[in-house]
N, C-alpha and C. Protein backbone atom coordinates (compact mmCIF):
# COMPACT_ATOMS: atom_id res chain seq x y z
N UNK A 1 0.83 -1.17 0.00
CA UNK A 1 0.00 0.00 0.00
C UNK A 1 0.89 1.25 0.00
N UNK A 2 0.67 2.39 -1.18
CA UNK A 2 1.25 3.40 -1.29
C UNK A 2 1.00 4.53 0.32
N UNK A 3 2.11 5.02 0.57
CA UNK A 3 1.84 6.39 1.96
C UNK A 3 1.40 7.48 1.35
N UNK A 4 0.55 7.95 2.12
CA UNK A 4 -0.18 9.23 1.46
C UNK A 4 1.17 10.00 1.38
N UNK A 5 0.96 11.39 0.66
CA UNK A 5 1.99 12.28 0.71
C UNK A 5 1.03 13.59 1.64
N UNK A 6 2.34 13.70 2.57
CA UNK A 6 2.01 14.85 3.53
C UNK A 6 1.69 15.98 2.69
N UNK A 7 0.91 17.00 2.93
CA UNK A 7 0.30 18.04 2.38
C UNK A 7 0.97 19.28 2.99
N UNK A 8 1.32 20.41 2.62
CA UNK A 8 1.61 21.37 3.26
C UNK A 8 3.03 21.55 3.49
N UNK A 9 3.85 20.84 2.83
CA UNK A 9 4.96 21.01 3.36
C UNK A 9 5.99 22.91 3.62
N UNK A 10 5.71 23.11 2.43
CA UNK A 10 6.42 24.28 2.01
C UNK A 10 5.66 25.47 2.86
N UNK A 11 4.82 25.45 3.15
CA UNK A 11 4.25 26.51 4.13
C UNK A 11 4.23 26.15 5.10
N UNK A 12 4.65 24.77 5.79
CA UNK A 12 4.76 24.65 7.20
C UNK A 12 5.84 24.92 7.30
N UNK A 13 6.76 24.78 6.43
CA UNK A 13 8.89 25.41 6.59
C UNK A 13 8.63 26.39 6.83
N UNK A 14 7.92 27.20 5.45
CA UNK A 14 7.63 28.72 5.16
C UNK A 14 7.88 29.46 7.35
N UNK A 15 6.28 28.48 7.39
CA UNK A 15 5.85 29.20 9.26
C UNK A 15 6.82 28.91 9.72
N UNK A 16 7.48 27.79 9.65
CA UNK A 16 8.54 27.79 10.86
C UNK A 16 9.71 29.23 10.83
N UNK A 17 10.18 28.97 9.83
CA UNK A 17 11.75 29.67 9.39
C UNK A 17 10.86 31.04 9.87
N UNK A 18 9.67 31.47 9.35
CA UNK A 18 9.18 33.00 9.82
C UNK A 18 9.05 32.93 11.25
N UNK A 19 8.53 31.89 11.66
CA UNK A 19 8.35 32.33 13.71
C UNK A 19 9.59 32.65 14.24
N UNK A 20 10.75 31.57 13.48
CA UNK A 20 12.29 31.75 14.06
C UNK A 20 12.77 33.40 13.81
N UNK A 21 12.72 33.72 13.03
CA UNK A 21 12.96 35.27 12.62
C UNK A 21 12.40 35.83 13.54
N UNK A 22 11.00 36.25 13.52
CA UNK A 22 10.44 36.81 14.61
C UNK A 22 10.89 36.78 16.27
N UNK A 23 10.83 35.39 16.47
CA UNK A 23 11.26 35.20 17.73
C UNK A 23 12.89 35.52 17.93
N UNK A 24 13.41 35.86 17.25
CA UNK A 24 15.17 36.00 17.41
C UNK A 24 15.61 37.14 16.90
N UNK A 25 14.49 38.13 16.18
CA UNK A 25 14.70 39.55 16.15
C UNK A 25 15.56 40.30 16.73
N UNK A 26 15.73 40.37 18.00
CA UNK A 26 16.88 40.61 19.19
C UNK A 26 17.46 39.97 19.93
N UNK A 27 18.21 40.12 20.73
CA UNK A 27 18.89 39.42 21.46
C UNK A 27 17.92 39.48 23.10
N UNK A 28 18.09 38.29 23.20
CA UNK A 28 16.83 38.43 24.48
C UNK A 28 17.34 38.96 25.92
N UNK A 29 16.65 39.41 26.81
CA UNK A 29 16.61 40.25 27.31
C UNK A 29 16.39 39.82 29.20
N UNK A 30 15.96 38.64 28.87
CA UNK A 30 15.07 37.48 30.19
C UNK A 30 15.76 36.61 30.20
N UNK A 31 16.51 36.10 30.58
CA UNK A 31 16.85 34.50 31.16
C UNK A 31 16.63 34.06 32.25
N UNK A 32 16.23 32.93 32.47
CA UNK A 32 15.85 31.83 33.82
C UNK A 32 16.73 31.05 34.13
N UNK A 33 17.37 30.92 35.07
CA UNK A 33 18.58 30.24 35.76
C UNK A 33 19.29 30.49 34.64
N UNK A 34 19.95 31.33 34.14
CA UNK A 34 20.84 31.65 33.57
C UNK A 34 21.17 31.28 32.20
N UNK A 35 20.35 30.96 31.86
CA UNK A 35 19.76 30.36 30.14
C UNK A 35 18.30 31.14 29.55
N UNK A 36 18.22 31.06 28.09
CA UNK A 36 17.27 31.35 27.21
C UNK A 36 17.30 30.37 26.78
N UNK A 37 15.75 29.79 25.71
CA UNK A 37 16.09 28.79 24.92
C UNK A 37 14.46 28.87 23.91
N UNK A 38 15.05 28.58 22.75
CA UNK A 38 13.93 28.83 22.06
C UNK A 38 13.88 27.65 20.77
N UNK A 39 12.72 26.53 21.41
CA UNK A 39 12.43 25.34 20.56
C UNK A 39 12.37 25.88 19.14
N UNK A 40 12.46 24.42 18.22
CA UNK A 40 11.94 25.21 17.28
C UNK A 40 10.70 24.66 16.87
N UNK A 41 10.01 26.02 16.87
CA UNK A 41 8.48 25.49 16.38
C UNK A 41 7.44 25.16 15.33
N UNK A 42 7.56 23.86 15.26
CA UNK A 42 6.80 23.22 14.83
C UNK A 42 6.46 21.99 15.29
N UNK A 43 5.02 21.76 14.83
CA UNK A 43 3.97 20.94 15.36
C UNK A 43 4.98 19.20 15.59
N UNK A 44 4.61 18.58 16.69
CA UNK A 44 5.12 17.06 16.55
C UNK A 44 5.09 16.10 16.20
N UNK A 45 3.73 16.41 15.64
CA UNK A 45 3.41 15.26 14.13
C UNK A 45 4.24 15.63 13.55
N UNK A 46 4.42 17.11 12.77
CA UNK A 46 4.92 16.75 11.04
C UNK A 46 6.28 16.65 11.80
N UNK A 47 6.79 17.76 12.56
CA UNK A 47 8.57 17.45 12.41
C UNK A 47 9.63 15.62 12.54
N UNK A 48 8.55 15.21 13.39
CA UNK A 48 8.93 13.85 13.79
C UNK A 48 8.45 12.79 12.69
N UNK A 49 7.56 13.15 11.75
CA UNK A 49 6.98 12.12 10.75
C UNK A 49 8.00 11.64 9.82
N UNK A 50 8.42 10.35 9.38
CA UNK A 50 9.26 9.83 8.42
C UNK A 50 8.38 10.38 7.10
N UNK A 51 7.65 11.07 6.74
CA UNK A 51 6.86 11.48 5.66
C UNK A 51 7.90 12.49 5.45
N UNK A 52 8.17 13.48 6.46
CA UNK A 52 8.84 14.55 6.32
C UNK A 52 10.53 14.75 4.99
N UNK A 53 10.63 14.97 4.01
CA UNK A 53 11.83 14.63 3.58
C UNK A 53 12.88 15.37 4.77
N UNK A 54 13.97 14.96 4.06
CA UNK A 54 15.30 15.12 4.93
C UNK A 54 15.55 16.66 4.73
N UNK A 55 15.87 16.89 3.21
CA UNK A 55 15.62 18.56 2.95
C UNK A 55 14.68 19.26 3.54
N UNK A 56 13.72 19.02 4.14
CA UNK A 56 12.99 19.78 4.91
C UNK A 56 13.08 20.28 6.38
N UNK A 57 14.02 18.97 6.97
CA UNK A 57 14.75 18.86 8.06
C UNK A 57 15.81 19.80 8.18
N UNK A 58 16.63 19.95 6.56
CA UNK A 58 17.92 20.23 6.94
C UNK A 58 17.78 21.75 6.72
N UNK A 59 16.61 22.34 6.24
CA UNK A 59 16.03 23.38 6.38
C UNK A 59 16.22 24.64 7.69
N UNK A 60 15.30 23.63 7.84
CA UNK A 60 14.66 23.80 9.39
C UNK A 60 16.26 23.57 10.11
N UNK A 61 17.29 23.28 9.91
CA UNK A 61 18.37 23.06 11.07
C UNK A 61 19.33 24.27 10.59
N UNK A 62 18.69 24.48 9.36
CA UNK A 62 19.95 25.33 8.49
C UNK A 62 19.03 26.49 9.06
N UNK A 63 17.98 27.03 9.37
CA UNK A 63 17.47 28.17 9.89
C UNK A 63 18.05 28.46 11.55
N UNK A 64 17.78 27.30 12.56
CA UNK A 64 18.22 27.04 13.73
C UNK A 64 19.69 28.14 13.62
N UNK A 65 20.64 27.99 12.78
CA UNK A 65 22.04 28.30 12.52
C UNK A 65 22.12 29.30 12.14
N UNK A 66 21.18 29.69 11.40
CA UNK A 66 21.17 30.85 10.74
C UNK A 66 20.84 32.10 11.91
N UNK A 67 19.67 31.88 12.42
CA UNK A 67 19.31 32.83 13.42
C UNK A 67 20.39 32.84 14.83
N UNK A 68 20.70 31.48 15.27
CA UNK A 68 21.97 31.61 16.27
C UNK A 68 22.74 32.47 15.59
N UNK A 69 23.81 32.78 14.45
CA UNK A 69 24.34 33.52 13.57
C UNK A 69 24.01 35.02 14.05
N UNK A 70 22.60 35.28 13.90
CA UNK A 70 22.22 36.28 14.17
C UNK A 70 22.38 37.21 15.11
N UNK A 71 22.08 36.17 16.37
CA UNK A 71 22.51 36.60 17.80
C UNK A 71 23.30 36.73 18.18
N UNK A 72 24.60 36.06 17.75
CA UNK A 72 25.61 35.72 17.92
C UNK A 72 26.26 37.63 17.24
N UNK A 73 26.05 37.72 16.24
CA UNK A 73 26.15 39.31 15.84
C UNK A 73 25.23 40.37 16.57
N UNK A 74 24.81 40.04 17.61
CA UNK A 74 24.04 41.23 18.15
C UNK A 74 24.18 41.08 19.72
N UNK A 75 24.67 40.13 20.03
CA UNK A 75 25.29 40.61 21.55
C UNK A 75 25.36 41.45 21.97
N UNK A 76 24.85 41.72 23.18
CA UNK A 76 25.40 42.80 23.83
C UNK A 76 26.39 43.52 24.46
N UNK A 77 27.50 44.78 24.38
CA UNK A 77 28.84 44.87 24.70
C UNK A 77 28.54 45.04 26.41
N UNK A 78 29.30 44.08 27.02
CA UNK A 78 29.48 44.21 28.00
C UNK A 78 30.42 43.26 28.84
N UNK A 79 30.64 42.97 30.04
CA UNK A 79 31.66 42.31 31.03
C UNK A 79 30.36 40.76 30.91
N UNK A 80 29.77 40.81 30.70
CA UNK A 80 28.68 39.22 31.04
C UNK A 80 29.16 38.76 29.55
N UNK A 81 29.39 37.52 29.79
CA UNK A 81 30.13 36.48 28.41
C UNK A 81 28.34 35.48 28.36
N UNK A 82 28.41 35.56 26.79
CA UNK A 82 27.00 34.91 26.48
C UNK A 82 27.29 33.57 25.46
N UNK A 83 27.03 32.55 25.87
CA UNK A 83 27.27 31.59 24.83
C UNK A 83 25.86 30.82 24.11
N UNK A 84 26.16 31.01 22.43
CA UNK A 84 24.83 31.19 21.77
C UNK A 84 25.20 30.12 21.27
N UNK A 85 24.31 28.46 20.84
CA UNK A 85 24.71 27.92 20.02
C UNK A 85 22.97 26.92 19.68
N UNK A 86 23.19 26.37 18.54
CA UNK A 86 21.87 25.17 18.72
C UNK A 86 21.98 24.12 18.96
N UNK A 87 21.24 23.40 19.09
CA UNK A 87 20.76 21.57 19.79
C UNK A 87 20.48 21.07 18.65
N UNK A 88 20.70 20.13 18.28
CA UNK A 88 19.89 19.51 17.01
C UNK A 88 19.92 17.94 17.29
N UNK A 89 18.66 17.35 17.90
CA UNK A 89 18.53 16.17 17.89
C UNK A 89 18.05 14.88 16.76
N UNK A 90 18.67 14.30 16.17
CA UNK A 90 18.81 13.69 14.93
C UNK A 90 17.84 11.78 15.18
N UNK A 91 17.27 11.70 14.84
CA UNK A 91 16.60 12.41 13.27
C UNK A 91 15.18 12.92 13.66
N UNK A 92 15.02 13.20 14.80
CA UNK A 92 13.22 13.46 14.83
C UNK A 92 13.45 15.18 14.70
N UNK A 93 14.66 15.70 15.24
CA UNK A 93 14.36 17.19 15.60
C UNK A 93 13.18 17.97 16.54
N UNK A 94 12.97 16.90 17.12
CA UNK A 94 11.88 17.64 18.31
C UNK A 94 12.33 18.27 19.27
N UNK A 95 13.41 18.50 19.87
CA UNK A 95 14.02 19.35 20.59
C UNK A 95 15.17 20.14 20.29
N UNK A 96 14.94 20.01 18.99
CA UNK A 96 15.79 21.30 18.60
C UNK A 96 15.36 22.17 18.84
N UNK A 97 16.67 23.24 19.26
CA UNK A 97 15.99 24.62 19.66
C UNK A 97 17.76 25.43 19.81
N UNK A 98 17.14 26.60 19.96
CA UNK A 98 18.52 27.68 20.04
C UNK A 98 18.86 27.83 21.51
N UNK A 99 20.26 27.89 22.04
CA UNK A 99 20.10 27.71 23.51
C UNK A 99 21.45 29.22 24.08
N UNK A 100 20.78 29.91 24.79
CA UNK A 100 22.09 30.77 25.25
C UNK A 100 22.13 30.96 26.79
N UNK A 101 23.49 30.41 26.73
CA UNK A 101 23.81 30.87 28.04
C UNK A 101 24.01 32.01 28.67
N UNK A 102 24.28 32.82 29.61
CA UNK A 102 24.59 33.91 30.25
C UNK A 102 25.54 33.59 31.70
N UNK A 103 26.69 33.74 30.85
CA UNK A 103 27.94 33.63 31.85
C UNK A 103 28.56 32.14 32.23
N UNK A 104 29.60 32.56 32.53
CA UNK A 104 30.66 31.06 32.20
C UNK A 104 30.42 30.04 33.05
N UNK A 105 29.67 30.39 34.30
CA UNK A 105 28.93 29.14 35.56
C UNK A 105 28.25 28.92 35.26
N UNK A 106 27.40 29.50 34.09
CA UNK A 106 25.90 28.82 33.47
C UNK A 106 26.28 27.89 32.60
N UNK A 107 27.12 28.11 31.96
CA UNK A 107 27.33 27.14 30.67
C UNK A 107 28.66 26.17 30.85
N UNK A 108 29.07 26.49 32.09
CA UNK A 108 29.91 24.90 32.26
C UNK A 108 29.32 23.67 32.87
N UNK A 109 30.06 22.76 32.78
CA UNK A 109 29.72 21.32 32.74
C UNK A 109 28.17 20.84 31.91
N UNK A 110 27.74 22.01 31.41
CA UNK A 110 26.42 21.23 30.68
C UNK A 110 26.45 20.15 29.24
N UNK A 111 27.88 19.97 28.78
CA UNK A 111 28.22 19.19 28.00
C UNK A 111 28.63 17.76 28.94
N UNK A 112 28.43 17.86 30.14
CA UNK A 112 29.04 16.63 30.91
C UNK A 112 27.77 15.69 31.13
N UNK A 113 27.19 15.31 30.69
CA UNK A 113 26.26 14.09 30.98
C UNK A 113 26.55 12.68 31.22
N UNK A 114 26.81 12.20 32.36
CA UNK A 114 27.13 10.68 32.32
C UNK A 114 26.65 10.80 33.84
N UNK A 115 25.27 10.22 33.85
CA UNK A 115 24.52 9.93 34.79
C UNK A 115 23.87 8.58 34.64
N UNK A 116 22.96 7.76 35.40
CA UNK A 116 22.16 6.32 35.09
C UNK A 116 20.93 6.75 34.24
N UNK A 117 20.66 7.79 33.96
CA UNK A 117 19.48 8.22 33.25
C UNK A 117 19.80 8.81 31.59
N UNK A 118 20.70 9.51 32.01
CA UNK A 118 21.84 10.36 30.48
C UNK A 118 22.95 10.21 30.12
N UNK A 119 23.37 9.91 28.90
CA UNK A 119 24.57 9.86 28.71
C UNK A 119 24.72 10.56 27.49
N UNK A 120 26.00 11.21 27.44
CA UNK A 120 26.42 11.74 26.11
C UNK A 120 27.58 11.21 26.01
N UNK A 121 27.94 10.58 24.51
CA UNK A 121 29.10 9.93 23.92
C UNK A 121 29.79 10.56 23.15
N UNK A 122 30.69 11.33 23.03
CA UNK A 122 31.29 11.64 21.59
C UNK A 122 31.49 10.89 20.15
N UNK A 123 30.81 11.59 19.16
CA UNK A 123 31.02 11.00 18.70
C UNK A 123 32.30 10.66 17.55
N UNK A 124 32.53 9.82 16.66
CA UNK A 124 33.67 10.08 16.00
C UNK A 124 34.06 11.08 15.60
N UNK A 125 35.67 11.76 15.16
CA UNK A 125 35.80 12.65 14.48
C UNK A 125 36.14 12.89 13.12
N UNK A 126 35.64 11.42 12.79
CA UNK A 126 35.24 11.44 10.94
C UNK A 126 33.90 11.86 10.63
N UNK A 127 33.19 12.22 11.87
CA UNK A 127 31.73 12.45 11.36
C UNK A 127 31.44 13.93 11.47
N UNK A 128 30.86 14.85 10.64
CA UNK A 128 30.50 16.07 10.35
C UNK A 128 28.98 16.25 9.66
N UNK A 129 28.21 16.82 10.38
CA UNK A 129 26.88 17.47 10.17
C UNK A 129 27.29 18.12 9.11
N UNK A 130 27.62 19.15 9.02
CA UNK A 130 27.84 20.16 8.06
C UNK A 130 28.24 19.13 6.78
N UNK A 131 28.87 18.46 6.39
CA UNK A 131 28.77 17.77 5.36
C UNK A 131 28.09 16.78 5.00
N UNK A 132 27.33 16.08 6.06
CA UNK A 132 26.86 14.68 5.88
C UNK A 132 24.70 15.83 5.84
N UNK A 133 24.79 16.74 5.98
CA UNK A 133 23.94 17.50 5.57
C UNK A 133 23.86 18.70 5.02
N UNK A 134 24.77 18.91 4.41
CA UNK A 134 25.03 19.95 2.93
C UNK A 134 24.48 21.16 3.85
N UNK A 135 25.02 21.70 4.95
CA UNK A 135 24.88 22.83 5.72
C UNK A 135 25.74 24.01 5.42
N UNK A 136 25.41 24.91 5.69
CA UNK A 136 26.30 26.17 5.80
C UNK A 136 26.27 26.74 7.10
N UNK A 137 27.60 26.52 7.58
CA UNK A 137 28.20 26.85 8.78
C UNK A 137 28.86 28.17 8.80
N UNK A 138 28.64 29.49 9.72
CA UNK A 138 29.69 30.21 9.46
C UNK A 138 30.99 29.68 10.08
N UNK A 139 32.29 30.77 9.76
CA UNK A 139 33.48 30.18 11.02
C UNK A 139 33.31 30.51 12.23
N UNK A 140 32.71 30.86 12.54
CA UNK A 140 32.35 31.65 14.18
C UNK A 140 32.41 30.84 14.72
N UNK A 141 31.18 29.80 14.47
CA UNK A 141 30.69 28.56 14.90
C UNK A 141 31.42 27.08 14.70
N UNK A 142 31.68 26.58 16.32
CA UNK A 142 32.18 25.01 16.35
C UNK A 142 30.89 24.04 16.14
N UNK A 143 31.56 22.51 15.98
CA UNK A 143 30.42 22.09 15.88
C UNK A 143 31.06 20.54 16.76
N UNK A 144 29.87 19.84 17.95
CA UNK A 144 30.45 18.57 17.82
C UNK A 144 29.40 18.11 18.08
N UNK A 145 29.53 17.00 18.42
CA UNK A 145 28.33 15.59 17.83
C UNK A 145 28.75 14.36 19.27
N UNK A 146 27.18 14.12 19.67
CA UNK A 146 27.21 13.00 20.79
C UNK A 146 25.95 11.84 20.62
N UNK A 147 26.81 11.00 20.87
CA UNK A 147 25.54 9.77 20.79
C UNK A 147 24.71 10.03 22.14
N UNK A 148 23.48 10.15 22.11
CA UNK A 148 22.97 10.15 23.23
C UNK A 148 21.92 9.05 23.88
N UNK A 149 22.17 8.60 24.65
CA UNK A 149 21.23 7.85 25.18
C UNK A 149 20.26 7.95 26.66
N UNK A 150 19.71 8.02 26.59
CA UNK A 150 18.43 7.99 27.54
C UNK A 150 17.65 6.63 28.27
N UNK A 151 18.05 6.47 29.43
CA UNK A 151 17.16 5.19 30.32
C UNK A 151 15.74 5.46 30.92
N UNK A 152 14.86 5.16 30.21
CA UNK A 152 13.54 5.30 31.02
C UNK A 152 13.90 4.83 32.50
N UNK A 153 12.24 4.92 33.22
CA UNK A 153 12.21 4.38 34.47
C UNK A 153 12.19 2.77 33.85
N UNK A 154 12.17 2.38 33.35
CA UNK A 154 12.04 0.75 32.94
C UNK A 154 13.44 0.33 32.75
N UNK A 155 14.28 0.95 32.41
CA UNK A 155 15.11 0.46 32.34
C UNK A 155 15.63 0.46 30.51
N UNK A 156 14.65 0.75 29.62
CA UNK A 156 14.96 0.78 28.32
C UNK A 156 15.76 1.92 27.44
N UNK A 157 16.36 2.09 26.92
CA UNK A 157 17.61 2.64 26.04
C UNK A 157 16.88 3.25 25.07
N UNK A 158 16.84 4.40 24.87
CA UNK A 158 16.88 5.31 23.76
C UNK A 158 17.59 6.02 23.15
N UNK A 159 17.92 6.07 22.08
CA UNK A 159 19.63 6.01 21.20
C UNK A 159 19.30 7.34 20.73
N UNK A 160 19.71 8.14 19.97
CA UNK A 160 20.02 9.16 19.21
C UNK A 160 21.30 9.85 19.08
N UNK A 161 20.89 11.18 18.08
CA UNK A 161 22.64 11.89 18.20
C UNK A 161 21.68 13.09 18.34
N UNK A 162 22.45 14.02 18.85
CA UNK A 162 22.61 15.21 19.23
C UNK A 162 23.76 16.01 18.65
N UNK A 163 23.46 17.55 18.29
CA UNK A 163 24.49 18.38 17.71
C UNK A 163 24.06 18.99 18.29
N UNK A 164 25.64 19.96 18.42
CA UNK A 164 25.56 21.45 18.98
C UNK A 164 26.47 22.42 17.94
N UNK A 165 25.78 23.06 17.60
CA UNK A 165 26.45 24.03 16.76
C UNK A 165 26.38 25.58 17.08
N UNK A 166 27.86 26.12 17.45
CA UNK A 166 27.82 27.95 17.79
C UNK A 166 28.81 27.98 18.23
N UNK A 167 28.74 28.90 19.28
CA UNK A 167 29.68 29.24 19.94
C UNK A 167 29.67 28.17 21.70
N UNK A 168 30.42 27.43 21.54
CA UNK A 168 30.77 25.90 22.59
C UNK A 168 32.54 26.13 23.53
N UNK A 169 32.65 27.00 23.65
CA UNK A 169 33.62 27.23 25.00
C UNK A 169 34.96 27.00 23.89
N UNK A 170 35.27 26.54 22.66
CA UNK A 170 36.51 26.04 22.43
C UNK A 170 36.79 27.22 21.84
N UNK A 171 37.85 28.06 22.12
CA UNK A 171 38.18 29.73 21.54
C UNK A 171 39.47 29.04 20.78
């Protein structure tokens, strides 16, 4: 049996890439425990649907970058150090989102995950987002890559990768 074809695609990018603009207009102004963070929005049907092509994904991740980019040029001059970069969880992208820190106790050890519940793995350093998804990176921006896994309360394993792409402590 043939899969329907999802409807709407190009105007649901269209909304997304426009809310991201909107919402990242400035550099924000509010942080909560010492972070901002701004999902990216769209609905969890379509972003998570295998209907979704990959170009539509890499869209949507290439906007994520684009607007960090943004912020990243509009900082504010001052003595508080801000670290701007995105999340990109592979392949559903449901918690992708743009994430900034505010100040160097906010944003250390949050790459350290190795708990019974979380883990982050590094991953190889033959592997690159930016090429293995025809991205445009500026140089500003580092990029690295973790296998991540997740233990329910049951005890079961949930695999993925995770990217972070921006500005990541390595000067």
């Amino acid at each position: 049996m043939r899969k329907k074809k999802m409807r709407g695609l190009g105007r649901k990018t269209e909304a997304i890439v426009h809310r991201l603009e909107q919402e990242t207009e400035h550099f924000p102004d509010e942080f909560y425990n010492g972070f901002w963070h701004l999902h990216l929005p769209a609905d969890y049907d379509f972003i998570t649907s295998e209907k979704v092509p990959r170009k539509i994904k890499r869209q949507c991740i290439q906007a994520l970058i684009d607007r960090a980019a943004h912020l990243i040029s509009c900082k504010p001059a001052g003595p508080e150090k801000y670290y701007v970069f995105v999340s990109a969880d592979l392949p559903a992208l449901w918690n992708a989102q743009i994430i900034i820190f505010e100040g160097a106790a906010n944003f250390e050890g949050f790459f350290t995950r190795d708990n019974e519940y979380q883990k982050w793995l590094p991953l190889p350093d033959n592997r690159n987002l930016q090429e293995e998804w025809g991205l445009a990176v500026p140089e500003i921006m580092q990029m690295s890559g973790y296998k991540e896994i997740l233990l329910d309360e049951t005890g079961t394993a949930n695999e993925g990768e995770i990217w972070f792409i921006g500005e990541l402590g390595e000067e």
